[in-house]
C-alpha atoms as a PDB file:
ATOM      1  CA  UNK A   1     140.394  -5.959 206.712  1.00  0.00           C
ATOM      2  CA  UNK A   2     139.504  -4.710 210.376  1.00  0.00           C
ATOM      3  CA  UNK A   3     142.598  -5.071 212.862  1.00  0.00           C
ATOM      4  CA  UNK A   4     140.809  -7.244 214.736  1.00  0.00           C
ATOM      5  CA  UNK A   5     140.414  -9.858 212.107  1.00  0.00           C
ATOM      6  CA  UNK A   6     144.507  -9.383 211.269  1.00  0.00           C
ATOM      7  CA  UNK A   7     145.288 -10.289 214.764  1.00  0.00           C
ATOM      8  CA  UNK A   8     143.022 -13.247 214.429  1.00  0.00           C
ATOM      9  CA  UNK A   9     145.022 -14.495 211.515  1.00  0.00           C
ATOM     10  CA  UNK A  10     148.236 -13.292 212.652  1.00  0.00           C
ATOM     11  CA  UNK A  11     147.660 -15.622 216.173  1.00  0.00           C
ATOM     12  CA  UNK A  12     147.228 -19.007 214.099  1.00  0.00           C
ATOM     13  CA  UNK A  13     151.073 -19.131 212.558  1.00  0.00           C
ATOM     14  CA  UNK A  14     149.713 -19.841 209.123  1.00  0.00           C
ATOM     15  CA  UNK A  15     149.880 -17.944 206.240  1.00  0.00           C
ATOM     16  CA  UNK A  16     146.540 -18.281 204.391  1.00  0.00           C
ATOM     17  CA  UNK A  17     147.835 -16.830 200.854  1.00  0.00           C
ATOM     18  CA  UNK A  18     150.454 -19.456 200.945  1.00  0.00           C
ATOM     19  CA  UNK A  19     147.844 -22.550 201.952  1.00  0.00           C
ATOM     20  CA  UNK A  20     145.309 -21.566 198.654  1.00  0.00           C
ATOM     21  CA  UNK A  21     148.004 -20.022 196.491  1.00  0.00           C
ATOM     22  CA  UNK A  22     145.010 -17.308 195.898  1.00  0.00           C
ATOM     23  CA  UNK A  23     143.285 -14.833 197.090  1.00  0.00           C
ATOM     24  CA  UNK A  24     140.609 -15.466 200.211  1.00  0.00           C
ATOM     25  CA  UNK A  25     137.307 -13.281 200.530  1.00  0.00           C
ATOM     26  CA  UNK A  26     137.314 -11.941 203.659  1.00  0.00           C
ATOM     27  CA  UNK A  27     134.107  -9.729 205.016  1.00  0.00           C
ATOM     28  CA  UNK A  28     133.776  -8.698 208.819  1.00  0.00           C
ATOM     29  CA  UNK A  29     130.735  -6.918 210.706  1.00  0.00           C
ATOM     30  CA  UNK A  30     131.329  -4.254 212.507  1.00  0.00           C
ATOM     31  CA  UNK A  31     129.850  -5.835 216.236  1.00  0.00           C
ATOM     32  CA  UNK A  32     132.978  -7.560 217.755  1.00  0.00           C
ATOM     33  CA  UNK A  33     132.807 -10.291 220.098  1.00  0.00           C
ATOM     34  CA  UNK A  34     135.129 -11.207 222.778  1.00  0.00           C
ATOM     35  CA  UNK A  35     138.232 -13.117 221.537  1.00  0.00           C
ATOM     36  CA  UNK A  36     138.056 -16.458 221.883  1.00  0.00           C
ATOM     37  CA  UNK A  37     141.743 -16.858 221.507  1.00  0.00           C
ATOM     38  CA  UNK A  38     143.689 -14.607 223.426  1.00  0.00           C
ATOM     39  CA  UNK A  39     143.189 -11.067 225.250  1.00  0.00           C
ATOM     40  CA  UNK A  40     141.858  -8.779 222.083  1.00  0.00           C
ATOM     41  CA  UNK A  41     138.622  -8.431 220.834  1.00  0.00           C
ATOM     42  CA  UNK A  42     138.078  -9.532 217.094  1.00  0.00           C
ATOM     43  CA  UNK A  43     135.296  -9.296 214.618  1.00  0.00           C
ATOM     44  CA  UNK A  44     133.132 -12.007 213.675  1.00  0.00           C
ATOM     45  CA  UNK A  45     134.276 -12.372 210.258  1.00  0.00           C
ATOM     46  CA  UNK A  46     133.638 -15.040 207.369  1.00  0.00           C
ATOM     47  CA  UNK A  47     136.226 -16.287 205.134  1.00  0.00           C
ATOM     48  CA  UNK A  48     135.806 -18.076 202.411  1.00  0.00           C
ATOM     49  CA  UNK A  49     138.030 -19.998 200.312  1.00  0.00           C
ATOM     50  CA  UNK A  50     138.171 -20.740 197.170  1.00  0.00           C
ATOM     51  CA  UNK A  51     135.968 -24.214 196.495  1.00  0.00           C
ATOM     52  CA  UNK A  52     137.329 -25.477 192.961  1.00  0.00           C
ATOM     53  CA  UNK A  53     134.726 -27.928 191.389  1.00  0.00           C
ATOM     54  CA  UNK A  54     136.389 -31.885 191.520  1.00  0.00           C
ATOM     55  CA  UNK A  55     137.050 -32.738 187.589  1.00  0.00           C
ATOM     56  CA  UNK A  56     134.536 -35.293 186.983  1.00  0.00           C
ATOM     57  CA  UNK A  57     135.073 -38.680 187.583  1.00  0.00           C
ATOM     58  CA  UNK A  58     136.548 -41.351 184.948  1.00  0.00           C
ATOM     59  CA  UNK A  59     134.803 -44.512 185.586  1.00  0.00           C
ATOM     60  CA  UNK A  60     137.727 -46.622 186.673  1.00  0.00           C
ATOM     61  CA  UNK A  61     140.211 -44.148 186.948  1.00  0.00           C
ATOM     62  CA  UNK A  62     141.778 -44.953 190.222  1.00  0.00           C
ATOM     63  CA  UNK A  63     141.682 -48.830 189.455  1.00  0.00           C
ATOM     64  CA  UNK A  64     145.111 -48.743 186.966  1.00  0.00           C
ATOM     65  CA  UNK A  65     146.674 -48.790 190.338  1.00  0.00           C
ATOM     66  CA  UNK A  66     145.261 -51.563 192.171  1.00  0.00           C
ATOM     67  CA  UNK A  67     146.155 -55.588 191.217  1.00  0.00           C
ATOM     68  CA  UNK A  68     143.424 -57.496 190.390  1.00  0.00           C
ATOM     69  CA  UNK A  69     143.286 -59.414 193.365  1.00  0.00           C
ATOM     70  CA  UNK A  70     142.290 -56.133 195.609  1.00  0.00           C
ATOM     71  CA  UNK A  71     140.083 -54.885 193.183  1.00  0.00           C
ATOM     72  CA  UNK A  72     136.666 -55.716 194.991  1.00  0.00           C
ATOM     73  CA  UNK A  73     135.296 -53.562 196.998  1.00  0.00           C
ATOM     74  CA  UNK A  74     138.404 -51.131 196.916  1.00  0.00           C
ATOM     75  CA  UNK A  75     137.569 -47.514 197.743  1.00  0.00           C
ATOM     76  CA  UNK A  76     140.123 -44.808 198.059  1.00  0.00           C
ATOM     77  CA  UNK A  77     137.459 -42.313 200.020  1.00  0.00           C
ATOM     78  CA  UNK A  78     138.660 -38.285 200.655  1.00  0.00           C
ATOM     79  CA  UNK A  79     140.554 -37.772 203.552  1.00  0.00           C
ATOM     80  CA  UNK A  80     139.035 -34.916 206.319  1.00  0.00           C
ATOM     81  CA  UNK A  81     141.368 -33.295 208.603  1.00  0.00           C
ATOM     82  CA  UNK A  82     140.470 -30.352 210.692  1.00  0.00           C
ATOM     83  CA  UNK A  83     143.607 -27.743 210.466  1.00  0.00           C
ATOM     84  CA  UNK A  84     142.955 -26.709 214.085  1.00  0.00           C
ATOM     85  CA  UNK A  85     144.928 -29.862 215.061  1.00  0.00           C
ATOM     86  CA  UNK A  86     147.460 -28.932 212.711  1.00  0.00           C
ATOM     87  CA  UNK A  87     147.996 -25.172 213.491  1.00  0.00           C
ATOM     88  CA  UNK A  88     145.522 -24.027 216.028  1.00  0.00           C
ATOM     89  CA  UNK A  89     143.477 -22.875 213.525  1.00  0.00           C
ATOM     90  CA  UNK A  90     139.962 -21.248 214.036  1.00  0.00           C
ATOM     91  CA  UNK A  91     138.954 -18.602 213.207  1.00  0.00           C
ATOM     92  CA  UNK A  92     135.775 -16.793 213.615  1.00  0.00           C
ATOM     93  CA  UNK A  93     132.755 -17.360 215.936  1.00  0.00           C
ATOM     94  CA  UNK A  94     129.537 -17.970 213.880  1.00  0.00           C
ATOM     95  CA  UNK A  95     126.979 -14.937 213.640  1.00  0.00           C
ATOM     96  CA  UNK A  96     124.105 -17.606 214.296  1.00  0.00           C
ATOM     97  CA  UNK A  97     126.012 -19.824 216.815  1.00  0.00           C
ATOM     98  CA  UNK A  98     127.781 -18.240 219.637  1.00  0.00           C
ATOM     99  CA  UNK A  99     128.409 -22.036 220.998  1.00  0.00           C
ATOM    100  CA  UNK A 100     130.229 -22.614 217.357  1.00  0.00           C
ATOM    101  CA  UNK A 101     133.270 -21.430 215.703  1.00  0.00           C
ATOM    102  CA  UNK A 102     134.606 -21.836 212.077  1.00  0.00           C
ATOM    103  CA  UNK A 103     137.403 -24.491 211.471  1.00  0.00           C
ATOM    104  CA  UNK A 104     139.298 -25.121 208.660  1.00  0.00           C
ATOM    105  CA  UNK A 105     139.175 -28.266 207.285  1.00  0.00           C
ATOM    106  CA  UNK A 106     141.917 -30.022 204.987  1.00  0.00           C
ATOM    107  CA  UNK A 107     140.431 -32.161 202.001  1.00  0.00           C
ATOM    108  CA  UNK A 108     142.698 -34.540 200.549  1.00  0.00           C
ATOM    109  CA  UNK A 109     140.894 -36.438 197.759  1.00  0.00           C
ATOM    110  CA  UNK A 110     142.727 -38.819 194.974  1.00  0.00           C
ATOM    111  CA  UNK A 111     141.736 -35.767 192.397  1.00  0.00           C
ATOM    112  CA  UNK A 112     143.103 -33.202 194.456  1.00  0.00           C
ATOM    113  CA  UNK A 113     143.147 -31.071 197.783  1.00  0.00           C
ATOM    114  CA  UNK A 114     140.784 -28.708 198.887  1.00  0.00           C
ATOM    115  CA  UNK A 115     139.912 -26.291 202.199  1.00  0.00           C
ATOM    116  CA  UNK A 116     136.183 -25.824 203.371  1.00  0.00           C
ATOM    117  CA  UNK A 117     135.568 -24.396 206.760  1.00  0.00           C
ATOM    118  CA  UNK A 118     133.134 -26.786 208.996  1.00  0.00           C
ATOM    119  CA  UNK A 119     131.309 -24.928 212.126  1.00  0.00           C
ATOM    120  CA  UNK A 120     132.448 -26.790 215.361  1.00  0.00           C
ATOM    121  CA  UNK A 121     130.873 -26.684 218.929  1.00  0.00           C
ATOM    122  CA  UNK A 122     133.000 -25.066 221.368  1.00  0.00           C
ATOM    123  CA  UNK A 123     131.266 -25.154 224.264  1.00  0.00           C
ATOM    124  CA  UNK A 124     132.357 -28.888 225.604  1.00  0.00           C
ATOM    125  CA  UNK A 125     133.813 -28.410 228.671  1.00  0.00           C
ATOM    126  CA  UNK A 126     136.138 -31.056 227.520  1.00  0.00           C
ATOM    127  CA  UNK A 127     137.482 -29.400 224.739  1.00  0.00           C
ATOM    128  CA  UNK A 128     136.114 -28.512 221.208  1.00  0.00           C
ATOM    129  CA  UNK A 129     132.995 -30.726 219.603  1.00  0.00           C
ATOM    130  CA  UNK A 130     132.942 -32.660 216.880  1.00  0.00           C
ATOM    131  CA  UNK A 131     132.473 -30.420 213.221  1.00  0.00           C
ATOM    132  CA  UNK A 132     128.990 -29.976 212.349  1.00  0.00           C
ATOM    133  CA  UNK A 133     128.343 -31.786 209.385  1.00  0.00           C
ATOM    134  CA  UNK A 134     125.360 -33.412 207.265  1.00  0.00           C
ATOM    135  CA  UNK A 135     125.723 -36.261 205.709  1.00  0.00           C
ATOM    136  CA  UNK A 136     124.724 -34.013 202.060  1.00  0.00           C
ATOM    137  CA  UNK A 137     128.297 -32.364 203.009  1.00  0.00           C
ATOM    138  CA  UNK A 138     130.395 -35.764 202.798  1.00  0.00           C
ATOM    139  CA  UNK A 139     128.053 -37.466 199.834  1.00  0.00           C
ATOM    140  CA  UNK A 140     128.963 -35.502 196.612  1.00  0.00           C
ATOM    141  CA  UNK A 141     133.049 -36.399 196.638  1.00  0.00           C
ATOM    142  CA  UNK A 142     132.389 -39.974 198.541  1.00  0.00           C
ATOM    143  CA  UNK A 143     130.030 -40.667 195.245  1.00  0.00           C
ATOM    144  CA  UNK A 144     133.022 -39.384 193.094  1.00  0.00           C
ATOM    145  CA  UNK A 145     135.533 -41.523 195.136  1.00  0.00           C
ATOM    146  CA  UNK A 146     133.219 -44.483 194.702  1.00  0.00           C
ATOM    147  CA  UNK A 147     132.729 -44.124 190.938  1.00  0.00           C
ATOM    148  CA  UNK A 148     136.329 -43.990 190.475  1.00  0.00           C
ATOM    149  CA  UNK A 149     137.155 -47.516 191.125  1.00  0.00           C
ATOM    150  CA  UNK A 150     133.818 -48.860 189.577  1.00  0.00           C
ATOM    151  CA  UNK A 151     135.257 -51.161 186.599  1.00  0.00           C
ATOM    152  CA  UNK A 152     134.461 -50.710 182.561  1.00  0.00           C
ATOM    153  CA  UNK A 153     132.558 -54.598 182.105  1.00  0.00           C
ATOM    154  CA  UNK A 154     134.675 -57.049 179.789  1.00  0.00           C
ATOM    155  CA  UNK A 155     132.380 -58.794 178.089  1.00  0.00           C
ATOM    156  CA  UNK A 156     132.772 -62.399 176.971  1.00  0.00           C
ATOM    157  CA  UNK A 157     130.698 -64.239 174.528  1.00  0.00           C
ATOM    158  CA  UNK A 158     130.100 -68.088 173.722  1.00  0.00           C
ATOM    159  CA  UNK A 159     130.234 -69.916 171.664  1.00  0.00           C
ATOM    160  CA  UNK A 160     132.744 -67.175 170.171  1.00  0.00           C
ATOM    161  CA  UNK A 161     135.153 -66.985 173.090  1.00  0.00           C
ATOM    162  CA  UNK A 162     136.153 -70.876 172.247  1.00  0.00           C
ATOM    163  CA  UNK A 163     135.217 -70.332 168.657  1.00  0.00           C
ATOM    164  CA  UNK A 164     139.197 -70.413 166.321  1.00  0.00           C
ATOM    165  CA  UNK A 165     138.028 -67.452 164.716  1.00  0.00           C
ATOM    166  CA  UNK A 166     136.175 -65.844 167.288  1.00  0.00           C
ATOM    167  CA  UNK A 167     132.570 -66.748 165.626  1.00  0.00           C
ATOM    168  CA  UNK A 168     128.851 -66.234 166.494  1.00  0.00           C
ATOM    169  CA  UNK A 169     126.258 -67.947 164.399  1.00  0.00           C
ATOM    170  CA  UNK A 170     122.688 -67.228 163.106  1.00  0.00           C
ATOM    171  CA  UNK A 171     120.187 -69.538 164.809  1.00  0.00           C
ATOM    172  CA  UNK A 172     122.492 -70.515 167.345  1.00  0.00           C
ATOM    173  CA  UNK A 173     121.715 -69.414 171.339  1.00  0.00           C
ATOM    174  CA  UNK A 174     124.816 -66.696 172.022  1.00  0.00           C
ATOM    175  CA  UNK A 175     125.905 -66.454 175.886  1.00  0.00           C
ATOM    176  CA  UNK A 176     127.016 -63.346 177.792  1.00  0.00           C
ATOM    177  CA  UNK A 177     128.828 -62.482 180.751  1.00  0.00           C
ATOM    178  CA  UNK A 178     131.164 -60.205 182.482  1.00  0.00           C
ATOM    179  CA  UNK A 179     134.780 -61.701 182.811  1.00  0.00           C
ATOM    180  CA  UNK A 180     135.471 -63.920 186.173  1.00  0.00           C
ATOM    181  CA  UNK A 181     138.326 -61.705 187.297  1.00  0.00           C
ATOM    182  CA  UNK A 182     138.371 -60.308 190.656  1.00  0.00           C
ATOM    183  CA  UNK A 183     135.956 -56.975 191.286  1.00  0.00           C
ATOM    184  CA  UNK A 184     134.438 -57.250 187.847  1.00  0.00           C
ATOM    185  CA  UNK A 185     130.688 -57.875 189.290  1.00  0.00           C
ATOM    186  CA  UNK A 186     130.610 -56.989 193.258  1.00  0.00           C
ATOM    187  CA  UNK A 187     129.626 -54.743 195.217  1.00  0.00           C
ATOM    188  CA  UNK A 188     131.460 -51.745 195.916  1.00  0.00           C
ATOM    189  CA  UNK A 189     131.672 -49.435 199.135  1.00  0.00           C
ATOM    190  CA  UNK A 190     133.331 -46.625 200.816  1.00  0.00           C
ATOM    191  CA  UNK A 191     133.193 -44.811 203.906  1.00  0.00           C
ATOM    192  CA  UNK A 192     134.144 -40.852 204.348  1.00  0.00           C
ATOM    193  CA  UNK A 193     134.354 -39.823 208.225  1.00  0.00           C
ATOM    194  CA  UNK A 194     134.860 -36.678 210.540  1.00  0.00           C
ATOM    195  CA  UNK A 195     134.686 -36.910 213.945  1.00  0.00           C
ATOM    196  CA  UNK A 196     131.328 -37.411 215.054  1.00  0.00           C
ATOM    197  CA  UNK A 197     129.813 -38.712 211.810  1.00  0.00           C
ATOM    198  CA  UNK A 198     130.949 -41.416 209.208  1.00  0.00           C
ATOM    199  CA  UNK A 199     128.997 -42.124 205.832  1.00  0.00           C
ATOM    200  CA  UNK A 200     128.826 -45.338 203.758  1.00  0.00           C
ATOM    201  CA  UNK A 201     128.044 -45.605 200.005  1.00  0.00           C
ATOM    202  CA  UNK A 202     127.255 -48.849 198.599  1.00  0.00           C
ATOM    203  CA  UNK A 203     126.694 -49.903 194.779  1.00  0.00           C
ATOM    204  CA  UNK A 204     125.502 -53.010 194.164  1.00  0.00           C
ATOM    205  CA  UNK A 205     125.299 -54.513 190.616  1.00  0.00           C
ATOM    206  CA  UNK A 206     122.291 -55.843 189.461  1.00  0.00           C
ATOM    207  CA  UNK A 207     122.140 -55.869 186.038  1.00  0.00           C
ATOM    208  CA  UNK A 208     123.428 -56.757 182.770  1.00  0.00           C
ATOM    209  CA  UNK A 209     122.280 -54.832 179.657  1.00  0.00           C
ATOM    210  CA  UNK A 210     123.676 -56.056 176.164  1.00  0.00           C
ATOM    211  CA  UNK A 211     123.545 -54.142 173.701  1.00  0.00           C
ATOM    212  CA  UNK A 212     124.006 -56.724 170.726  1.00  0.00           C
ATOM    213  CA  UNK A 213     124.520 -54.651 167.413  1.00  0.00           C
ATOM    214  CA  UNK A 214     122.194 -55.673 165.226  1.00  0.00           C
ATOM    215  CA  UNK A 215     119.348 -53.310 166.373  1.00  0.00           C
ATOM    216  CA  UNK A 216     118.504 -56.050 169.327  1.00  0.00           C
ATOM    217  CA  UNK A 217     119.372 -56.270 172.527  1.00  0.00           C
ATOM    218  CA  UNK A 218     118.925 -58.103 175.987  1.00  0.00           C
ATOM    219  CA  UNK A 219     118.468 -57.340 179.653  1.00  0.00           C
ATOM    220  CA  UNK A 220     119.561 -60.013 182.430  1.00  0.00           C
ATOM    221  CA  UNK A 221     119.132 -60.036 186.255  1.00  0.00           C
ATOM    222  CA  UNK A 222     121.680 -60.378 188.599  1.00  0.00           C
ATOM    223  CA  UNK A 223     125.349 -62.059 187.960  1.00  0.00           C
ATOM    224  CA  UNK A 224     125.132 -63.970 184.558  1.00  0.00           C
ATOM    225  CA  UNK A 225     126.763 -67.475 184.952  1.00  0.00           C
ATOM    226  CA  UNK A 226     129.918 -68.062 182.915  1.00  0.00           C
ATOM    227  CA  UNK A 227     129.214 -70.327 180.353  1.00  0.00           C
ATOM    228  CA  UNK A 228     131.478 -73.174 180.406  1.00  0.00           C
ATOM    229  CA  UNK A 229     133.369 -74.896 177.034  1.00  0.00           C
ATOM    230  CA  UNK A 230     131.678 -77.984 176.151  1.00  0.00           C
ATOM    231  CA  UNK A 231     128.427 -77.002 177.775  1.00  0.00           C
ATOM    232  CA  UNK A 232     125.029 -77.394 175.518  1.00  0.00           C
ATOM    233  CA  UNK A 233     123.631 -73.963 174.801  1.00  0.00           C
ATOM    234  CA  UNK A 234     120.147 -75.614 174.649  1.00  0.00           C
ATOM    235  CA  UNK A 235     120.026 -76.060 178.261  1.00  0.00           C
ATOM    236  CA  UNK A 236     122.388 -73.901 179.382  1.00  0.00           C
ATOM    237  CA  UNK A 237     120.154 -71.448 181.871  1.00  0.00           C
ATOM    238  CA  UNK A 238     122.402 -67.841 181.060  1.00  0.00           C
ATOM    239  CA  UNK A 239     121.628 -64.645 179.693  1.00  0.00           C
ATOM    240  CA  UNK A 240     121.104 -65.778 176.318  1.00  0.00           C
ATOM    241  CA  UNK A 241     119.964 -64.160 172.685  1.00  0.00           C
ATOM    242  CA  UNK A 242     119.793 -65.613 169.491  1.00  0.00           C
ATOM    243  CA  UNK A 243     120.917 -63.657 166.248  1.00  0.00           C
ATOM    244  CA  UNK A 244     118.740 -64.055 163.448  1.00  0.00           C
ATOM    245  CA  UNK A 245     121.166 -62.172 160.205  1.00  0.00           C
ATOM    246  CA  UNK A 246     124.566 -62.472 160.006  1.00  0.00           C
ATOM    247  CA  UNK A 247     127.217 -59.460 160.433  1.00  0.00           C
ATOM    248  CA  UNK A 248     127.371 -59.373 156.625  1.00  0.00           C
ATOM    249  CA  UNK A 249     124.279 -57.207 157.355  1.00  0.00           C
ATOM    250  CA  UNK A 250     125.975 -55.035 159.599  1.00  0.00           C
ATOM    251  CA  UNK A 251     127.096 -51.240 158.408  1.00  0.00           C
ATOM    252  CA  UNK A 252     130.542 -52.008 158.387  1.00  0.00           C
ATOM    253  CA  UNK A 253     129.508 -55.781 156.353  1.00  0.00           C
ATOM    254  CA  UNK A 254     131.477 -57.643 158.735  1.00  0.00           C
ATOM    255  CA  UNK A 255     130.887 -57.110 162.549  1.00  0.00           C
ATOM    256  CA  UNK A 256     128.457 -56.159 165.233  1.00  0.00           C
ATOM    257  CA  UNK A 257     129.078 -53.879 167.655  1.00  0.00           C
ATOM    258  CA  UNK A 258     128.717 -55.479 170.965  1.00  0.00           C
ATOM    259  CA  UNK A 259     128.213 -53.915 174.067  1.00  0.00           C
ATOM    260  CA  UNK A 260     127.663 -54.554 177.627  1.00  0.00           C
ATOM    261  CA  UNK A 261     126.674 -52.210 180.335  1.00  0.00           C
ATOM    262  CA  UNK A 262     126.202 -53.079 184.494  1.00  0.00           C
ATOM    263  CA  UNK A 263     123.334 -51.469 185.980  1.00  0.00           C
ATOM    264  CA  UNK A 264     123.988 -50.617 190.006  1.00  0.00           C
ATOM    265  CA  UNK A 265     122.031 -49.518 192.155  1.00  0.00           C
ATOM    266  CA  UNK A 266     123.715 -47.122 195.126  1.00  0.00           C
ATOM    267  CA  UNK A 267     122.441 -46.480 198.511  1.00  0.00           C
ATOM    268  CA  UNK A 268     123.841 -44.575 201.535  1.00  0.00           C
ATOM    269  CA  UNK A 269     123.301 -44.798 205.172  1.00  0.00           C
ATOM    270  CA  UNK A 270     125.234 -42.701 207.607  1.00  0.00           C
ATOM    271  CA  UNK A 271     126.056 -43.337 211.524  1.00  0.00           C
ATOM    272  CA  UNK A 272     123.424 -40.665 213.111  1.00  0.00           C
ATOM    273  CA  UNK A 273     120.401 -42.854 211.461  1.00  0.00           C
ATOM    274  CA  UNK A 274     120.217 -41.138 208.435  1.00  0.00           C
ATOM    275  CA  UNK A 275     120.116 -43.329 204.993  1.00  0.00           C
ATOM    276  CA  UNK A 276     119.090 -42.921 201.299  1.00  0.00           C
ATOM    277  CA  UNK A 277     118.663 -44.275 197.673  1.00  0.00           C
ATOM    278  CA  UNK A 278     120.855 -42.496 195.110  1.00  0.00           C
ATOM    279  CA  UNK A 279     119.266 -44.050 191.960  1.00  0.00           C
ATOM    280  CA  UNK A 280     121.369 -46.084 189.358  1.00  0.00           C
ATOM    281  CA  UNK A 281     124.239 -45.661 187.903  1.00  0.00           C
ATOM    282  CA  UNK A 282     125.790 -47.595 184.681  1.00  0.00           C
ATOM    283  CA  UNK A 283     129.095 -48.121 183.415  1.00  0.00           C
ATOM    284  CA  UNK A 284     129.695 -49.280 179.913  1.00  0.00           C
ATOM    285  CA  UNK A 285     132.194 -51.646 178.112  1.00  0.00           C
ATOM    286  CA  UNK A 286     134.216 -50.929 175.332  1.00  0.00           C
ATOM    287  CA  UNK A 287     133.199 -52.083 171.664  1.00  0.00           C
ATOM    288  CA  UNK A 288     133.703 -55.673 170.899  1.00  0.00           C
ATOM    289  CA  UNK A 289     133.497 -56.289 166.859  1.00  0.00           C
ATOM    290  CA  UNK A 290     132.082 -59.798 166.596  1.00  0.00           C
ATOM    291  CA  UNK A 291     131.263 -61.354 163.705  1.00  0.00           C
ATOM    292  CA  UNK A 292     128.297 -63.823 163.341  1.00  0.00           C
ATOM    293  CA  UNK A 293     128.776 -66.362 160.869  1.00  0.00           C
ATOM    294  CA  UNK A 294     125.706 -68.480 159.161  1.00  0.00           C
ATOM    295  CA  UNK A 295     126.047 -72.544 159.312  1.00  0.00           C
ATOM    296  CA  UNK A 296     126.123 -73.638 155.824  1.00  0.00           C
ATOM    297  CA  UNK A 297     124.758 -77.012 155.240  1.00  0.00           C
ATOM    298  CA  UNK A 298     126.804 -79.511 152.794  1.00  0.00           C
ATOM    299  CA  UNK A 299     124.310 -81.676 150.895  1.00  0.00           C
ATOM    300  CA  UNK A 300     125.986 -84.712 149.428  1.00  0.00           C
ATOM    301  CA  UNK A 301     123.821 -87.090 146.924  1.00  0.00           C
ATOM    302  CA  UNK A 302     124.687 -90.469 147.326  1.00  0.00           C
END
């Protein structure tokens, strides 16, 4: 490491091997430019940190902590602090920018905290600009932050949720929904910010697909309506499918396995104009075991 570039580290008060806890690359060219912090010259160097991958998101993860009634919409988005506030910490004018210098940012994310450096004008006579960032730099861990706290479905099922033994039957219309609680089918959103640039990610849900466990299945719209106890299934307008065997036909000879998966769709639109369409993205229920029963008719002779 050039002399230059030890001075430059020396002058910010922090100690970079204890801040990663491992060893930084550091490279520097041999042109030196003036010092931009104090009365030496210095190299233009690069430094880069090590950038461990985020573990990948559990769908839900984050919501164990949150009561049900803050559940919608709840987003715990990473947190982006620039270390020259901090400890007065920059560090190297930029080869291809001599109006920008390297910062250090601080990443502090529900999985863990990270350091990238962010180029940052510095010549505003008013001070230092705002960090130069895309919104493509802020998407990838608001996406993860977002997908944390989408929730697993709970499905629910008539007539078997009112049903004493939990029954579906053969020729009979079967209902399906998501359960009522809070955050369970609404849109979720979350905003990650530096100075000079803020991002939202939405995810909307829009639909439900049921997979039904006897080789069938069905695809609904929007929010299926609960259906309510006592209500007539013949005109009952839900998202509906009739089971033609019984779960004696199933592998196991007693149950189907049920399953219900939300479809959302996620978007993004930042504060400099910018916006986009991400896709889809599903989450899945657990198995639910339900058994369908056939009606057996009782002829009596008179």
């Amino acid at each position: 490491m050039s002399r230059a570039v030890k001075r430059g580290l020396a002058a910010t008060g922090l100690c970079l091997s204890a801040v990663f806890a491992q060893p930084l690359t550091v490279t520097a060219d041999t042109d030196c430019a003036t010092n931009f912090l104090a009365d030496s010259a210095r190299c233009d160097a690069k430094v880069t940190p090590p950038r461990p991958a985020p573990p990948p998101p559990q769908q839900g993860e984050d919501l164990d902590e949150v009561p049900d009634s803050e559940r919608t919409g709840f987003v715990n988005p990473c947190i982006y602090t620039s270390m020259a506030s901090d400890a007065g910490f920059i560090f190297s004018v930029d080869s291809t920018d001599p109006n920008a210098v390297k910062v250090l940012y601080r990443i502090q994310c529900k999985w863990g905290t990270r350091f990238e450096w962010f180029l940052q004008r510095n010549n505003d006579p008013a001070g230092m600009g705002p960090p130069i960032v895309t919104p493509a730099m802020l998407l990838p861990d608001l996406y993860a932050s977002v997908e944390r706290v989408m929730p697993r479905p709970i499905p629910r099922v008539a007539p078997a949720d009112w049903d004493d033994k939990g029954y579906a039957y053969v020729q009979v219309p079967v209902f399906f929904w998501v359960d009522q609680r809070q955050g369970q089918w609404a849109t979720i959103s979350g905003t990650a910010a530096v100075p000079g640039l803020s991002v939202t990610l939405q995810a909307a849900p829009e639909q439900l697909v049921v997979s039904t466990g006897d080789g069938g299945g069905v695809t609904c719209e929007g929010a299926p309506p609960a259906f309510s106890q006592g209500a007539s299934p013949t005109t009952f307008d839900g998202c509906g499918y009739t089971y033609r065997d019984s779960s004696a036909m199933a592998e196991n000879g007693e149950t189907f396995p049920l399953q219900m998966s939300i479809i959302w769709h996620v978007t993004w639109s930042a504060s400099n104009g910018e916006a986009g369409d991400l896709g889809t993205l599903t989450t899945t229920s657990d198995v639910r075991q339900l058994p369908v029963a056939e009606i057996q008719a009782l002829i009596v002779d008179t």
